[in-house]
PDB file of N, CA and C in Angstrom:
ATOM      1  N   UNK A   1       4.950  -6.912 -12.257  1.00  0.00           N
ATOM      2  CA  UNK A   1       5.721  -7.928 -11.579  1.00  0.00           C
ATOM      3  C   UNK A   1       6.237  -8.952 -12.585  1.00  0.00           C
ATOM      4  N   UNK A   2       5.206  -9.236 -13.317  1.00  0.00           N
ATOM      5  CA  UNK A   2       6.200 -10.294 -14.916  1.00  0.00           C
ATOM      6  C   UNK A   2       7.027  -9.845 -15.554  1.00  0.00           C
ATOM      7  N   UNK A   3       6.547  -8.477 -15.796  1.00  0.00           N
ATOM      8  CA  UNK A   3       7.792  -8.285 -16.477  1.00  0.00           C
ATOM      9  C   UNK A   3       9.137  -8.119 -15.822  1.00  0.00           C
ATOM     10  N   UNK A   4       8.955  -7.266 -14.832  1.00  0.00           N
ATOM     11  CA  UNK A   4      10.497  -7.600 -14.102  1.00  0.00           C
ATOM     12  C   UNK A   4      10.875  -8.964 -13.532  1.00  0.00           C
ATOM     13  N   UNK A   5       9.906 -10.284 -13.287  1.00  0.00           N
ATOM     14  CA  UNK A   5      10.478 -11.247 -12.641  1.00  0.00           C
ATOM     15  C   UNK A   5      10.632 -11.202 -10.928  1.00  0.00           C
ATOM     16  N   UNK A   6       9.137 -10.183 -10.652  1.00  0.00           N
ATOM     17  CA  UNK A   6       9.232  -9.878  -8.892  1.00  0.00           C
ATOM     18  C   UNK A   6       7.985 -10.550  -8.633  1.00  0.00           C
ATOM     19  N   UNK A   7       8.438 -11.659  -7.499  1.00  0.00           N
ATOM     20  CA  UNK A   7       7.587 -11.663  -6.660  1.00  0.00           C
ATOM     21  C   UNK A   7       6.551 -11.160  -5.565  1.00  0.00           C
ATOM     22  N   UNK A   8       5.607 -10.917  -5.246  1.00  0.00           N
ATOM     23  CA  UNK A   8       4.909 -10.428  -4.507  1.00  0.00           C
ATOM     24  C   UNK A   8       5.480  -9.692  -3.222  1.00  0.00           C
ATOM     25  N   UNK A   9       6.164 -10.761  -2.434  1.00  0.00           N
ATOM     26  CA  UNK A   9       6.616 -10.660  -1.529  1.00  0.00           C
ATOM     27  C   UNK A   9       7.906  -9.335  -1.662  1.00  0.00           C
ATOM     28  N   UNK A  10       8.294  -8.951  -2.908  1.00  0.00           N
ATOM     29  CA  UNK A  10       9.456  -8.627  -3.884  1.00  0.00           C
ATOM     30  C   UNK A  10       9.049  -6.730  -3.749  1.00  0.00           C
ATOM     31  N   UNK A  11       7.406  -6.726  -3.505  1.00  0.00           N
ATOM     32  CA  UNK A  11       6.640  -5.401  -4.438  1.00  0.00           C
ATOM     33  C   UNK A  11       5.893  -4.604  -2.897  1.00  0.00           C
ATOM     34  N   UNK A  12       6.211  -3.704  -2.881  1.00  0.00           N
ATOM     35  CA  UNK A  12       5.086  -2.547  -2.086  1.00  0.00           C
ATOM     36  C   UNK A  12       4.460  -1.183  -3.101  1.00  0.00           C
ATOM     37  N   UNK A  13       3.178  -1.725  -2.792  1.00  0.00           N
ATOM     38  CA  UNK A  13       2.146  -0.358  -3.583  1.00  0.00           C
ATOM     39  C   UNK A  13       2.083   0.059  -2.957  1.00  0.00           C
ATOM     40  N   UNK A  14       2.170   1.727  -3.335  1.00  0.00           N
ATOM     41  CA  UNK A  14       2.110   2.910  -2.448  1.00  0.00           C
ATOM     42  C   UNK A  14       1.408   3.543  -3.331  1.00  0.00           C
ATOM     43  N   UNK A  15      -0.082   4.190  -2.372  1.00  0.00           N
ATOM     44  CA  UNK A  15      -0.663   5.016  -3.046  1.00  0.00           C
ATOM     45  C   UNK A  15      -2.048   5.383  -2.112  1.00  0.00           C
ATOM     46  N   UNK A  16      -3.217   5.656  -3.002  1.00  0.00           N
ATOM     47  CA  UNK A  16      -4.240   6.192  -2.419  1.00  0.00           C
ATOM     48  C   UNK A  16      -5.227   5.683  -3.566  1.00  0.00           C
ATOM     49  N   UNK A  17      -5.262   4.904  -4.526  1.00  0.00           N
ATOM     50  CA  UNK A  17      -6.337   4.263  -4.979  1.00  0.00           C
ATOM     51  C   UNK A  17      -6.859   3.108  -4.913  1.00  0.00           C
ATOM     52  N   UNK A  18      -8.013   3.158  -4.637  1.00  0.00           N
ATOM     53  CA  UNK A  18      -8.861   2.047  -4.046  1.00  0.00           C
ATOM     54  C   UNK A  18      -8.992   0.860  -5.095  1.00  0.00           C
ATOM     55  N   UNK A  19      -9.159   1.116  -6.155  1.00  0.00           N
ATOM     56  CA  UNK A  19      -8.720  -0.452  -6.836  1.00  0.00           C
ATOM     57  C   UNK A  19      -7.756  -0.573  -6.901  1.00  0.00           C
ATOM     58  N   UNK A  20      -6.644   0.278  -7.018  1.00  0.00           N
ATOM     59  CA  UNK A  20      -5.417   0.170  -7.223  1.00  0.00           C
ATOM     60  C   UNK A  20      -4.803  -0.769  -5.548  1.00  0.00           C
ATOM     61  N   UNK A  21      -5.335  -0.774  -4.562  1.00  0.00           N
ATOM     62  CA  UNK A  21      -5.408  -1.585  -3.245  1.00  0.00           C
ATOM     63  C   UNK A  21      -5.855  -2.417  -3.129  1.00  0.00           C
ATOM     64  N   UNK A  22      -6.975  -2.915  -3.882  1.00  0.00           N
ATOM     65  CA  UNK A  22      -7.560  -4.350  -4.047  1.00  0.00           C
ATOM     66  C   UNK A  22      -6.892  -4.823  -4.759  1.00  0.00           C
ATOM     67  N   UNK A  23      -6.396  -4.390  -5.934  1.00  0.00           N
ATOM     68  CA  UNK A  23      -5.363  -5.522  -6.837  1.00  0.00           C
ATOM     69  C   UNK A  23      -4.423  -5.936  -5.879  1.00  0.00           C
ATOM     70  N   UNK A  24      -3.976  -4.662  -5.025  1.00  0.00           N
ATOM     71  CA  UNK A  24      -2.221  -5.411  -5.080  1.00  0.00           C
ATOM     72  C   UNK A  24      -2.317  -6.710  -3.438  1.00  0.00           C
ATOM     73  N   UNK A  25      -3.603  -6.285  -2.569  1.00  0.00           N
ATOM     74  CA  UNK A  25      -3.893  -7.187  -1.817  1.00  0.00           C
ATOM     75  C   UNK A  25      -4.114  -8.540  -2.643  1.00  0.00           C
ATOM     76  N   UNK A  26      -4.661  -8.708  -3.494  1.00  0.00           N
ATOM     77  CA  UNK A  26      -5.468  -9.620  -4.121  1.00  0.00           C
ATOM     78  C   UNK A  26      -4.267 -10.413  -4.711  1.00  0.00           C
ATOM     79  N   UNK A  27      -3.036  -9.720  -5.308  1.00  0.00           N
ATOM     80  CA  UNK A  27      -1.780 -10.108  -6.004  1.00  0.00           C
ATOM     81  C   UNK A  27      -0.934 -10.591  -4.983  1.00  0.00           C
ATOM     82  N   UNK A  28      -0.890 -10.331  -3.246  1.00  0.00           N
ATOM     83  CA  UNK A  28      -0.019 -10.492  -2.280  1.00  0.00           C
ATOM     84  C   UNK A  28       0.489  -9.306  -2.089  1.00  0.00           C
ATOM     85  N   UNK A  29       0.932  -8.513  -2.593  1.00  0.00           N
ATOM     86  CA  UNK A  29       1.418  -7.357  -2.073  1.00  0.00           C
ATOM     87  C   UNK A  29       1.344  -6.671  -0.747  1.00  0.00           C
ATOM     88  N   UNK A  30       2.026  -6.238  -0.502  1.00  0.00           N
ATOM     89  CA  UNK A  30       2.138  -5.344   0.450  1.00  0.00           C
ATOM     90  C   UNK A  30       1.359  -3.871   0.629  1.00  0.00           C
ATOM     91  N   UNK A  31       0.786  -3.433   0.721  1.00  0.00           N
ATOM     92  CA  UNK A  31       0.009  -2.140   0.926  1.00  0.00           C
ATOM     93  C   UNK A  31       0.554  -0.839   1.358  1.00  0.00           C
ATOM     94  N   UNK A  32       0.951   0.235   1.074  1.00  0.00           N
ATOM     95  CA  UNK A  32       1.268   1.410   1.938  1.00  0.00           C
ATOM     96  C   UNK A  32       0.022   2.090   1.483  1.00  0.00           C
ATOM     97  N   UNK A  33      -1.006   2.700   1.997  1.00  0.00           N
ATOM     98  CA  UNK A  33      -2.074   3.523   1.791  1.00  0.00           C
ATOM     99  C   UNK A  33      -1.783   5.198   2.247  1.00  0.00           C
ATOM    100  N   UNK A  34      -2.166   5.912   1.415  1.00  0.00           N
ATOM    101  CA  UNK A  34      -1.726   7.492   1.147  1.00  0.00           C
ATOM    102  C   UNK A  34      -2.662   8.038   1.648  1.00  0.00           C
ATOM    103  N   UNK A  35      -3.281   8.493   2.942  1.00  0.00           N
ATOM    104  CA  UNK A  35      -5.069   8.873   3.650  1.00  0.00           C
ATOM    105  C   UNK A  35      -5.245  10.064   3.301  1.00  0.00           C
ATOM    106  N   UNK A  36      -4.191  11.007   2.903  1.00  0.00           N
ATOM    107  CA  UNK A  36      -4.346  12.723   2.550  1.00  0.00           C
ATOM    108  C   UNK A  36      -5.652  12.960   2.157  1.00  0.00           C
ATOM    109  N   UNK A  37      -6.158  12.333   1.628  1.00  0.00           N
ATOM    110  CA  UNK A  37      -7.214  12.891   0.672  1.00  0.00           C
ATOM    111  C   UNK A  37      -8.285  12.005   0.188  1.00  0.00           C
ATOM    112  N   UNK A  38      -8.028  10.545   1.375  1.00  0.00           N
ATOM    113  CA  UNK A  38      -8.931   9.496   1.075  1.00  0.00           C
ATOM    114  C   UNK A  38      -9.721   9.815   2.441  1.00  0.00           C
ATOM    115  N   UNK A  39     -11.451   9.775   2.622  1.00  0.00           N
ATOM    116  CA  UNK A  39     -12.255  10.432   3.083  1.00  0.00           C
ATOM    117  C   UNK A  39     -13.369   9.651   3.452  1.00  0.00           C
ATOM    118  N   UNK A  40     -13.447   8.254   2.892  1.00  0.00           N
ATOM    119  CA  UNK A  40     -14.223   7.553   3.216  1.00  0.00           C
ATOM    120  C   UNK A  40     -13.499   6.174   4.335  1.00  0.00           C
ATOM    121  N   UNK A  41     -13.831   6.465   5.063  1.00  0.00           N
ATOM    122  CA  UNK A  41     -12.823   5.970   6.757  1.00  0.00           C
ATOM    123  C   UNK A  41     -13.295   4.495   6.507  1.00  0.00           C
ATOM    124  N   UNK A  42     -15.130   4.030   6.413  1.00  0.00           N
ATOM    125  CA  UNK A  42     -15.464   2.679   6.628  1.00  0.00           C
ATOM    126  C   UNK A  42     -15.229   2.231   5.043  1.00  0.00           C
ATOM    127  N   UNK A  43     -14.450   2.876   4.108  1.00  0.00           N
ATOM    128  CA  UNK A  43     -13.630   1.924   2.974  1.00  0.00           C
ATOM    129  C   UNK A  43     -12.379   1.579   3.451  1.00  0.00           C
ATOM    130  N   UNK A  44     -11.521   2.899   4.157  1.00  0.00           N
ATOM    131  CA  UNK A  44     -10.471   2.868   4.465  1.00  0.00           C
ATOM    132  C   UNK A  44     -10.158   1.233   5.593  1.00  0.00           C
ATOM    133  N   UNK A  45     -10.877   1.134   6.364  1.00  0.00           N
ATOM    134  CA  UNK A  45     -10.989  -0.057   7.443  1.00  0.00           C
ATOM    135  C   UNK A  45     -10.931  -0.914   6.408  1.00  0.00           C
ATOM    136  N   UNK A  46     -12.297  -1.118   5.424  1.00  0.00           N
ATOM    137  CA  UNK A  46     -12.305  -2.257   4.833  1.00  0.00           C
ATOM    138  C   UNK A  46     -11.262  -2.792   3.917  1.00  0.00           C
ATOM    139  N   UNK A  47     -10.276  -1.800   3.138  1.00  0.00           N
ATOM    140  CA  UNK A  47      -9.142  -2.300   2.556  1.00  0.00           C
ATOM    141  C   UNK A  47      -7.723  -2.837   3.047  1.00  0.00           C
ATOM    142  N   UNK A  48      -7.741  -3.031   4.030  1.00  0.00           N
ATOM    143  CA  UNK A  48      -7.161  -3.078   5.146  1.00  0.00           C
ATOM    144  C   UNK A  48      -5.815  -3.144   4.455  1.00  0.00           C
ATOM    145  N   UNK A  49      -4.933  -2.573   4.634  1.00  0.00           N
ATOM    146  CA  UNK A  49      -3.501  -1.877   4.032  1.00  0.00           C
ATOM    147  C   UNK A  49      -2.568  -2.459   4.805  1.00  0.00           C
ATOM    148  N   UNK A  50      -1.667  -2.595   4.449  1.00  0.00           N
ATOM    149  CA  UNK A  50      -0.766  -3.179   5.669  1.00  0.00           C
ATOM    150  C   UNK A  50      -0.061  -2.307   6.651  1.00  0.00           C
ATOM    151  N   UNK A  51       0.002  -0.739   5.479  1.00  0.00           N
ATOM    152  CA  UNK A  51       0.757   0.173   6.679  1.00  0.00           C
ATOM    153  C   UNK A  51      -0.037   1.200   6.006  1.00  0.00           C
ATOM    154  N   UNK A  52      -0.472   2.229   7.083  1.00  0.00           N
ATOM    155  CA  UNK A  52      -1.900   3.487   6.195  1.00  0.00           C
ATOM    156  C   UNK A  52      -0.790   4.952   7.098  1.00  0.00           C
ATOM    157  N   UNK A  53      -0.349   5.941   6.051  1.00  0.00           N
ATOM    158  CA  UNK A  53       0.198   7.223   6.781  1.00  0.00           C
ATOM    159  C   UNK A  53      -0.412   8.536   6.240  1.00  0.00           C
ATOM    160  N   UNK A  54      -0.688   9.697   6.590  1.00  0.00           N
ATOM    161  CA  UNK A  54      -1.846  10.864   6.490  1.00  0.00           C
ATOM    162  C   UNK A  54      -0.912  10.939   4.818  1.00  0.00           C
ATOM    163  N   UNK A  55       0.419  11.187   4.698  1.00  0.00           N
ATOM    164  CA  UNK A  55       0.958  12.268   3.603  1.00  0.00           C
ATOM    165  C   UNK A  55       1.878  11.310   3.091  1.00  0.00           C
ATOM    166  N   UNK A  56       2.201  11.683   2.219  1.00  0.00           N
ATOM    167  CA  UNK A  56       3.369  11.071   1.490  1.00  0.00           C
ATOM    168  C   UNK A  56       4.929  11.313   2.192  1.00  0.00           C
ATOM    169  N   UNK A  57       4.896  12.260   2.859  1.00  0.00           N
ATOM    170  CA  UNK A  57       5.683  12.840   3.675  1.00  0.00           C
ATOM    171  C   UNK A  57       6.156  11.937   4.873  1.00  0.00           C
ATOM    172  N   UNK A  58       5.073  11.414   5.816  1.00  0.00           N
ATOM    173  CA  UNK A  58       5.296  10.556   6.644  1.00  0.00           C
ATOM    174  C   UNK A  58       6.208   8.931   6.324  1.00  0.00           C
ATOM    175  N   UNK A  59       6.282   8.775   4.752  1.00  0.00           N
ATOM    176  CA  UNK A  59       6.630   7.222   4.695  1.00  0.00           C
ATOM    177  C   UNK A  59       7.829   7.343   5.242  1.00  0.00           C
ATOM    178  N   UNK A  60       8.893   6.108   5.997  1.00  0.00           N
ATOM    179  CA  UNK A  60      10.074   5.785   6.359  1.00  0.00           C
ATOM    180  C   UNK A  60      10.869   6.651   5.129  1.00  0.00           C
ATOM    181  N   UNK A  61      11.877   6.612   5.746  1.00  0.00           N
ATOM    182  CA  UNK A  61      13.083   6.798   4.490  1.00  0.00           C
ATOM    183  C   UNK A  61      13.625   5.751   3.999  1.00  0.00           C
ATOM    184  N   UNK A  62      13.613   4.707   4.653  1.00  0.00           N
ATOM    185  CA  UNK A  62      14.177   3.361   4.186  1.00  0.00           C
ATOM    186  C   UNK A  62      13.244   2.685   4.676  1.00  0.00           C
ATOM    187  N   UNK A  63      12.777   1.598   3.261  1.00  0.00           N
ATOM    188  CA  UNK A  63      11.975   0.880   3.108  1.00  0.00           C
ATOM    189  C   UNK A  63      11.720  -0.313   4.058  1.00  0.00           C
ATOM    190  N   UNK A  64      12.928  -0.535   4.384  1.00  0.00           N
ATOM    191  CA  UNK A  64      13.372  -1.592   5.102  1.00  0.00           C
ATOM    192  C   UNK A  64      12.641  -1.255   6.339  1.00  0.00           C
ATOM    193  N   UNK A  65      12.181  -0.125   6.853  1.00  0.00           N
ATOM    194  CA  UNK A  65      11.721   0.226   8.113  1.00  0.00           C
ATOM    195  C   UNK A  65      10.046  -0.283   8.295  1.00  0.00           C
ATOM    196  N   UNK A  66       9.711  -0.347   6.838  1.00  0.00           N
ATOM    197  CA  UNK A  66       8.098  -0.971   6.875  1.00  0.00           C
ATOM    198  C   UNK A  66       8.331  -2.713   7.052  1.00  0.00           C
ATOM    199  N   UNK A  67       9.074  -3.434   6.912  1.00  0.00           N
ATOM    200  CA  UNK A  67       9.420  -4.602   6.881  1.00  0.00           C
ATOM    201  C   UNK A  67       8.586  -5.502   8.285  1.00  0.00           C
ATOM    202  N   UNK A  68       7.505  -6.357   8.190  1.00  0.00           N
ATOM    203  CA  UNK A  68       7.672  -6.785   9.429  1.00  0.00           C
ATOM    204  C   UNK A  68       8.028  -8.036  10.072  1.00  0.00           C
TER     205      UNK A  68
END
C-alpha cells in the first residue's frame, strides 16, 4: 500500500491465508476469503472476512459488486 500510495479503504485481499487475513484486517482492508481448501470452520468464524466464497471461481466479475 506505500508503495503505491493506496489507502486501505483503496485495497481488497483475496486469498486463503490466515495470517495473510489478520494483516490485512489489522491494516483496514477489506477481506475476500478463498474456503476451497481452508478446513478449520471455528478459525474460519474467527477471522471474520468481510466476504468468504468456496472457489476462486465464485468471486463477482466486477469488483464493484463486493462494494458495500
Amino acid at each position: 500500500m506505500k508503495k503505491h500510495h493506496l489507502k486501505p479503504e483503496e485495497v481488497i485481499y483475496i486469498g486463503d491465508s490466515s495470517g495473510d487475513i489478520i494483516i490485512s484486517k489489522k491494516l483496514g482492508v477489506k477481506v475476500v476469503l478463498i474456503k476451497e481448501k481452508f478446513k478449520y470452520n471455528q478459525l474460519l468464524k474467527k477471522l471474520e472476512a468481510d466476504f468468504v466464497f468456496g472457489s476462486i471461481c465464485e468471486l463477482p466479475h466486477n469488483v464493484k459488486d463486493l462494494e458495500s
